[in-house]
PDB file of N, CA and C in Angstrom:
ATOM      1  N   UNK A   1     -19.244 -13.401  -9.301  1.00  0.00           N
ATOM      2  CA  UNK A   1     -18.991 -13.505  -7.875  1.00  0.00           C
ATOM      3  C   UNK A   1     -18.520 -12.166  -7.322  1.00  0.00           C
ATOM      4  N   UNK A   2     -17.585 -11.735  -7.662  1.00  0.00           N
ATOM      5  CA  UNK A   2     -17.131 -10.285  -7.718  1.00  0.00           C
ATOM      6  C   UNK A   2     -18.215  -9.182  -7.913  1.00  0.00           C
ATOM      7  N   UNK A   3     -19.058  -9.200  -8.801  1.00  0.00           N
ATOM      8  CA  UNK A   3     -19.997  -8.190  -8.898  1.00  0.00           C
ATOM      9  C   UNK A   3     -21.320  -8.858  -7.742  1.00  0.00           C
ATOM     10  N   UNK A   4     -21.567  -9.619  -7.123  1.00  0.00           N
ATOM     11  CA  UNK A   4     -22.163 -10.048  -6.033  1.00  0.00           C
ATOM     12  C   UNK A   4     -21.351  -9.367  -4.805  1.00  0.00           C
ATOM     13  N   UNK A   5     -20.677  -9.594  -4.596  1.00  0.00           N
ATOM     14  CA  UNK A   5     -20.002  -8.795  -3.680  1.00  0.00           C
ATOM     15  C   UNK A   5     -20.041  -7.585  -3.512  1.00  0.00           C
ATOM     16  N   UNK A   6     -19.424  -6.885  -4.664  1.00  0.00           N
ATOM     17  CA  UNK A   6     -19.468  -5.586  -4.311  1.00  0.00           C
ATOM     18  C   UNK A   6     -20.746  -4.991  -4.132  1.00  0.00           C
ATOM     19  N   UNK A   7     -22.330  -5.801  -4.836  1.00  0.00           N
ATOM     20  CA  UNK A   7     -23.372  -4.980  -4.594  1.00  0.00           C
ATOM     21  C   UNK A   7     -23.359  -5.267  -2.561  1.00  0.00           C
ATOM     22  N   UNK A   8     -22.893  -6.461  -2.267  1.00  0.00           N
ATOM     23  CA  UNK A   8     -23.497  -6.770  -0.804  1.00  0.00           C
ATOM     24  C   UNK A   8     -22.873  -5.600  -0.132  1.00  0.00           C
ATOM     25  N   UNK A   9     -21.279  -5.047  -0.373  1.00  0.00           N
ATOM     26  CA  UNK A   9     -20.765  -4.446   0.016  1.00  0.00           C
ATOM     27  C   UNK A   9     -21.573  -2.738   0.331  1.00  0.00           C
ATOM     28  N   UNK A  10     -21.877  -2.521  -0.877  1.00  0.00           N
ATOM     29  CA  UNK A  10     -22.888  -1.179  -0.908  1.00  0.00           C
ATOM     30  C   UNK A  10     -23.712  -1.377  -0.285  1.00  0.00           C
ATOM     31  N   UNK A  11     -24.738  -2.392  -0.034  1.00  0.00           N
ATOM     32  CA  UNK A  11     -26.161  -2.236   0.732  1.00  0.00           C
ATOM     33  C   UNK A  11     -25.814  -2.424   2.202  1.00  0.00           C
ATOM     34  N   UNK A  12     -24.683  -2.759   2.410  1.00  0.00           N
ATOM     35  CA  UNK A  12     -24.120  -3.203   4.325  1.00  0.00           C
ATOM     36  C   UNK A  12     -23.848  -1.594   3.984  1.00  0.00           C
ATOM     37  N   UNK A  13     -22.858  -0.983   3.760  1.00  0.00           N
ATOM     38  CA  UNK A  13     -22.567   0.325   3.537  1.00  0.00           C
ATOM     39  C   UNK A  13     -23.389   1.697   3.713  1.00  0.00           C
ATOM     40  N   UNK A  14     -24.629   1.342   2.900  1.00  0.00           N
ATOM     41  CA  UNK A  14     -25.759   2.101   2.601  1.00  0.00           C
ATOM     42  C   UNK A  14     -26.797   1.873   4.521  1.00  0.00           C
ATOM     43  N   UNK A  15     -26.658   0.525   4.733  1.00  0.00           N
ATOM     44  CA  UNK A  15     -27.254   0.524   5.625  1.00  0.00           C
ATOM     45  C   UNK A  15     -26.649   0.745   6.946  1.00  0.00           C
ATOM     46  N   UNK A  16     -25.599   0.990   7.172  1.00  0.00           N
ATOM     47  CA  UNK A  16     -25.031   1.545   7.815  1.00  0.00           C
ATOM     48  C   UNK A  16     -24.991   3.222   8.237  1.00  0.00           C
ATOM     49  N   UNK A  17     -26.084   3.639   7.767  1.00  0.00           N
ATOM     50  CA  UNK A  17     -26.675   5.031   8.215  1.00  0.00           C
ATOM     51  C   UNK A  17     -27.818   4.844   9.006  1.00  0.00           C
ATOM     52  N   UNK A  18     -29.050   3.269   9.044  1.00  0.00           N
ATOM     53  CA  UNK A  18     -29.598   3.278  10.359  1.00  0.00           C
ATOM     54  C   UNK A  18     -28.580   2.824  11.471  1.00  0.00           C
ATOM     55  N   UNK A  19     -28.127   2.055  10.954  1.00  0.00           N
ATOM     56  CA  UNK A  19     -27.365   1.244  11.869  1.00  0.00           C
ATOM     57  C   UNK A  19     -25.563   0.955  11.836  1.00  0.00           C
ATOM     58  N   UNK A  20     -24.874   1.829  12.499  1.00  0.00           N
ATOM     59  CA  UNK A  20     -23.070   1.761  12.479  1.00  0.00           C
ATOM     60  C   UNK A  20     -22.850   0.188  12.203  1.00  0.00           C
ATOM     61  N   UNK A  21     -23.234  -0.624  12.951  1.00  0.00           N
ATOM     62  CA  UNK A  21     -22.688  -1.967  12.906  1.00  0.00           C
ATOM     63  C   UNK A  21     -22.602  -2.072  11.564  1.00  0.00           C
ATOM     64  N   UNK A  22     -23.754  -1.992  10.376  1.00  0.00           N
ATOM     65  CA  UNK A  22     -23.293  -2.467   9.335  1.00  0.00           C
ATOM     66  C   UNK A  22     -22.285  -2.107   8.648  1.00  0.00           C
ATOM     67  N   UNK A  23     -21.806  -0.866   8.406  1.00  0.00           N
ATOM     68  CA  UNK A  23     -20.579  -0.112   8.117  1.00  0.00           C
ATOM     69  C   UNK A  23     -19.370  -1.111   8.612  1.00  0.00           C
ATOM     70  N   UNK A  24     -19.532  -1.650  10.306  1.00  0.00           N
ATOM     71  CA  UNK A  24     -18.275  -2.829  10.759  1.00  0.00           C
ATOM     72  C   UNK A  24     -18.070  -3.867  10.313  1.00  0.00           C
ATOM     73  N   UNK A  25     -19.619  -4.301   9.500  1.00  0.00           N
ATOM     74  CA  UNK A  25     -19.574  -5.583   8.835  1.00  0.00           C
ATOM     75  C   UNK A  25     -19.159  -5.717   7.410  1.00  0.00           C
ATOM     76  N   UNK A  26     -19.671  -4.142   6.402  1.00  0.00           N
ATOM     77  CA  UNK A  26     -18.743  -4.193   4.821  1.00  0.00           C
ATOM     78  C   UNK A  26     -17.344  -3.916   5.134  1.00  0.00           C
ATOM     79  N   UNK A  27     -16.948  -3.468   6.308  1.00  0.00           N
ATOM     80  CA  UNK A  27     -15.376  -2.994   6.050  1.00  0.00           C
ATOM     81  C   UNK A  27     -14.426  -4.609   6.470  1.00  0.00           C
ATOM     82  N   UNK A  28     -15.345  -5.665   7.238  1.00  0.00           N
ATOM     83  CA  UNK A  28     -14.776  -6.924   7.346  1.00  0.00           C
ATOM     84  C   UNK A  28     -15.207  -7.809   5.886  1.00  0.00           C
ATOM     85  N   UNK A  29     -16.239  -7.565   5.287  1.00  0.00           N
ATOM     86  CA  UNK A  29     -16.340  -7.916   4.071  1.00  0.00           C
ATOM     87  C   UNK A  29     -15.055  -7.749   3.039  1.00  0.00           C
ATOM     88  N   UNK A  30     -14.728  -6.291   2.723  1.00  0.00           N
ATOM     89  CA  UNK A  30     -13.627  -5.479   2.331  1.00  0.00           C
ATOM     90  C   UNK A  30     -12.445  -6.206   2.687  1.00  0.00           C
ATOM     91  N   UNK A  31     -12.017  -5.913   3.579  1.00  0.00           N
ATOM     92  CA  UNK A  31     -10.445  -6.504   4.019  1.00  0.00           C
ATOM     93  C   UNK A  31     -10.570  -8.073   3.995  1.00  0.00           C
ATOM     94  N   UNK A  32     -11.661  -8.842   3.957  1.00  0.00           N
ATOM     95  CA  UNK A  32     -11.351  -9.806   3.699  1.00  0.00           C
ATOM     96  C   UNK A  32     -11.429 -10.709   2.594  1.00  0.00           C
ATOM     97  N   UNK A  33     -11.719  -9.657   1.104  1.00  0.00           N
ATOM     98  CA  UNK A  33     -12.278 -10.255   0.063  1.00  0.00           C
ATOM     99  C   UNK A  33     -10.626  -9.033  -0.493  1.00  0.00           C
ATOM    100  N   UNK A  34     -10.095  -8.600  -0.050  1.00  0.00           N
ATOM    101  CA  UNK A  34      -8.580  -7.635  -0.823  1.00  0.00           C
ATOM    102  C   UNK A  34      -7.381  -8.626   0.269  1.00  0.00           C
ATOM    103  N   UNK A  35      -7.579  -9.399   1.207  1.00  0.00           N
ATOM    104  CA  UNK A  35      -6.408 -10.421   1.790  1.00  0.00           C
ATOM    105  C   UNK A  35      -6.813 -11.644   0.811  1.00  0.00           C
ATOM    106  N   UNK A  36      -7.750 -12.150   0.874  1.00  0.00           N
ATOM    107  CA  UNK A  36      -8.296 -13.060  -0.380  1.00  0.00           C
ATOM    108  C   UNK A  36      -7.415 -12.980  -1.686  1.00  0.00           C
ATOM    109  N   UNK A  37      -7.815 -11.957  -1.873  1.00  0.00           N
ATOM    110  CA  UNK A  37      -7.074 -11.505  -3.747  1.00  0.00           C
ATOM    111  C   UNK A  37      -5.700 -11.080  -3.592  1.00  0.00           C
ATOM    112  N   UNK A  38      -4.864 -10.766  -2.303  1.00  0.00           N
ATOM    113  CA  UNK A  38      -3.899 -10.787  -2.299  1.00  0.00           C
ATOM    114  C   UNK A  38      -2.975 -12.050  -2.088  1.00  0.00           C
ATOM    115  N   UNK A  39      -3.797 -12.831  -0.967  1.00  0.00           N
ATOM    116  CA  UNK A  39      -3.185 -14.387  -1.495  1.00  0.00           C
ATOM    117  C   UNK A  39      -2.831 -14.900  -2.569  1.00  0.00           C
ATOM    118  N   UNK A  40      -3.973 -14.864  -2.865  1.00  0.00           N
ATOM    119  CA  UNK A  40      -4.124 -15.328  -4.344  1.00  0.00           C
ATOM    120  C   UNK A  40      -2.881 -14.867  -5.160  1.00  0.00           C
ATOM    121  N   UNK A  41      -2.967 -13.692  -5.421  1.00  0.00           N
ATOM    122  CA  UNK A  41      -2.445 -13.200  -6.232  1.00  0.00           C
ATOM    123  C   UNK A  41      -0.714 -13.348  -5.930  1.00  0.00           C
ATOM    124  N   UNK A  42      -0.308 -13.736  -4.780  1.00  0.00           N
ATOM    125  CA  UNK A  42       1.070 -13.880  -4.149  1.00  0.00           C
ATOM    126  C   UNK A  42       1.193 -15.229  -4.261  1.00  0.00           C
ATOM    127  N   UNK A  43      -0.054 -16.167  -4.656  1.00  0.00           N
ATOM    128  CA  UNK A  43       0.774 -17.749  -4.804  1.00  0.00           C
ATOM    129  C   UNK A  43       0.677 -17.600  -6.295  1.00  0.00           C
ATOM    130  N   UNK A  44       0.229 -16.878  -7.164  1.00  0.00           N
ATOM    131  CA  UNK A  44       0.150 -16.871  -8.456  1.00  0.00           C
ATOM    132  C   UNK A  44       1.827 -16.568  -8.893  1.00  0.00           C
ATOM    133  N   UNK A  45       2.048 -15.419  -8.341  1.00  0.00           N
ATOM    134  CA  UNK A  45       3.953 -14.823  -8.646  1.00  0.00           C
ATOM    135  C   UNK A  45       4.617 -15.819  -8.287  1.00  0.00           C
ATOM    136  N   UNK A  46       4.095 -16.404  -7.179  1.00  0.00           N
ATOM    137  CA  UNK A  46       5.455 -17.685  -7.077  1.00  0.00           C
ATOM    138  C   UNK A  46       5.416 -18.689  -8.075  1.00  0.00           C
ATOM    139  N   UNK A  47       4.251 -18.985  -8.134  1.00  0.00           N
ATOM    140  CA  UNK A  47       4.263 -20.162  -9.010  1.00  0.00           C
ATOM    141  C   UNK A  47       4.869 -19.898 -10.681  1.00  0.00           C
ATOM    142  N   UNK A  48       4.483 -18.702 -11.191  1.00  0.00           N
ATOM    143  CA  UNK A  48       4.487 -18.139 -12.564  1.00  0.00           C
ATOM    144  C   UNK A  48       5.566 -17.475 -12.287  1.00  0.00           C
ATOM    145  N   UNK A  49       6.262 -16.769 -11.543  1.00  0.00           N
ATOM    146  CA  UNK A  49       7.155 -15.882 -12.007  1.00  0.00           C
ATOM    147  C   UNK A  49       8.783 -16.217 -12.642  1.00  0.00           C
ATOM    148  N   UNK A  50       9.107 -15.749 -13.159  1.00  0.00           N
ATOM    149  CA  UNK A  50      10.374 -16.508 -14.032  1.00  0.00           C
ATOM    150  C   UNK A  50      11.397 -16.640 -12.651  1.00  0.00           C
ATOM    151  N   UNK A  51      11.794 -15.574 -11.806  1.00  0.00           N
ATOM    152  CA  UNK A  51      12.669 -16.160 -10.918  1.00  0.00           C
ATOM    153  C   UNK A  51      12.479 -17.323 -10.433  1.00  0.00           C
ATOM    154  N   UNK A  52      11.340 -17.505 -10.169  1.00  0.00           N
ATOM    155  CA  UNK A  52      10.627 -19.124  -9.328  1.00  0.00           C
ATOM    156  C   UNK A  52      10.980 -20.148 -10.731  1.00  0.00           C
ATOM    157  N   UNK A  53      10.603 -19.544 -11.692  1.00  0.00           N
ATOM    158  CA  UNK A  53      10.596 -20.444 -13.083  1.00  0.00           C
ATOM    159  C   UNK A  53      12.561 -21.211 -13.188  1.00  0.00           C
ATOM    160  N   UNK A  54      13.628 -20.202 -13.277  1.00  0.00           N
ATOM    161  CA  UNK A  54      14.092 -20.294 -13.295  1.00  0.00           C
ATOM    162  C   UNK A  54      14.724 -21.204 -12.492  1.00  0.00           C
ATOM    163  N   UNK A  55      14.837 -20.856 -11.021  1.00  0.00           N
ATOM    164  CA  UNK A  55      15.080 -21.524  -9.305  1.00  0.00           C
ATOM    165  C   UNK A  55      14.305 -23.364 -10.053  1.00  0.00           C
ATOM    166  N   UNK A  56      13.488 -23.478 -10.335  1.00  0.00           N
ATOM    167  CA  UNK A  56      12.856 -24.582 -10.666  1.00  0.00           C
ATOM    168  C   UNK A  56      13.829 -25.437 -11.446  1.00  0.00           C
ATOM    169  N   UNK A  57      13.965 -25.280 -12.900  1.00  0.00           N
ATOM    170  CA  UNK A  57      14.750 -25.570 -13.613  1.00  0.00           C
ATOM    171  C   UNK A  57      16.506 -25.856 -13.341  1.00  0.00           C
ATOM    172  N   UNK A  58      16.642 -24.869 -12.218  1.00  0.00           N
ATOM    173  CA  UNK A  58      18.371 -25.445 -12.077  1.00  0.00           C
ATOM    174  C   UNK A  58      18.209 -26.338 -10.651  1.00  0.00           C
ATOM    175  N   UNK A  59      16.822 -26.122  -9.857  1.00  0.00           N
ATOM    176  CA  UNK A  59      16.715 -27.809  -9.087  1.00  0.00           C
ATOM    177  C   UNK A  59      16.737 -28.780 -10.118  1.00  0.00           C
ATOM    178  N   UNK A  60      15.318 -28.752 -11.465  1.00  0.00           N
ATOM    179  CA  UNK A  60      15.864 -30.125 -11.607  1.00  0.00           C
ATOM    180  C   UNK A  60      16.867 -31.065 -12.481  1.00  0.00           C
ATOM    181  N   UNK A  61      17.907 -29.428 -13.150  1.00  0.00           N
ATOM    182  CA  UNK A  61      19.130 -30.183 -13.656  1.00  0.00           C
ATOM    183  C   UNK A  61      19.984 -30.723 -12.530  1.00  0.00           C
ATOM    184  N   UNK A  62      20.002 -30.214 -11.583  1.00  0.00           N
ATOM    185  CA  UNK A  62      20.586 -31.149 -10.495  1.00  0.00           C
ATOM    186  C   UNK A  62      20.171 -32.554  -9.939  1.00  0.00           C
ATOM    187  N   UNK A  63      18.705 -32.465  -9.960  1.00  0.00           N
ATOM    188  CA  UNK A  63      18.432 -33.964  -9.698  1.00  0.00           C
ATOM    189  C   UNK A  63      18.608 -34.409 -10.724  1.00  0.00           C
ATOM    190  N   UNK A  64      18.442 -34.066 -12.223  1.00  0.00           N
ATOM    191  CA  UNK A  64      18.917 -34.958 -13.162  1.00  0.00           C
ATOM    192  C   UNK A  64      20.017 -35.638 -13.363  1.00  0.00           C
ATOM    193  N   UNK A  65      21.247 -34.631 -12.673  1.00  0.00           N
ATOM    194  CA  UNK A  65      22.677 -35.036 -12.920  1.00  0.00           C
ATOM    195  C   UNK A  65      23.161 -35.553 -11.758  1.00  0.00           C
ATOM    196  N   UNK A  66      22.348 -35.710 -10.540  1.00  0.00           N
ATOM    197  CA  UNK A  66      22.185 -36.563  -9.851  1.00  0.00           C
ATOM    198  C   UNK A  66      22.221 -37.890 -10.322  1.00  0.00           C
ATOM    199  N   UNK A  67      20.813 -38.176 -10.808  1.00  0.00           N
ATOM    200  CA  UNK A  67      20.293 -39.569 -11.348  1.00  0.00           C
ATOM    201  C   UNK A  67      21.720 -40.335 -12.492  1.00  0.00           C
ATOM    202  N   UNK A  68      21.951 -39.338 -12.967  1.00  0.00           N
ATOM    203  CA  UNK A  68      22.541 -39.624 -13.883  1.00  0.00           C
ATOM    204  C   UNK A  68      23.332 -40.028 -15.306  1.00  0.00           C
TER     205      UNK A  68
END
């Protein structure tokens, strides 16, 4: 999927010497396939990261010692 992309990216790019517009259309390609992977990649740290890991674990000794 990734290597699909980046070729589309080059030929909007490439073709963007008859025509500017295409150059407007890989650079919205671009920023929106690196906000993509930055999502991504920012719900990944929350979910995986030990601070979150941690924060997790002393919620649920509390609901445990809640329950009882």
């Amino acid at each position: 999927m990734f290597v699909l992309l980046l070729v589309l990216i080059l030929i909007l790019f490439s073709s963007g010497f008859l025509n500017p517009l295409w150059w407007w259309a890989a650079a919205v390609l671009v920023f929106g396939a690196t906000r993509h992977r930055r999502d991504r990649q920012d719900r990944w740290d929350r979910r995986y990261s030990l601070r979150y890991l941690a924060r997790w674990r002393r919620e649920d000794r509390r609901v445990h010692e809640r329950r009882g």
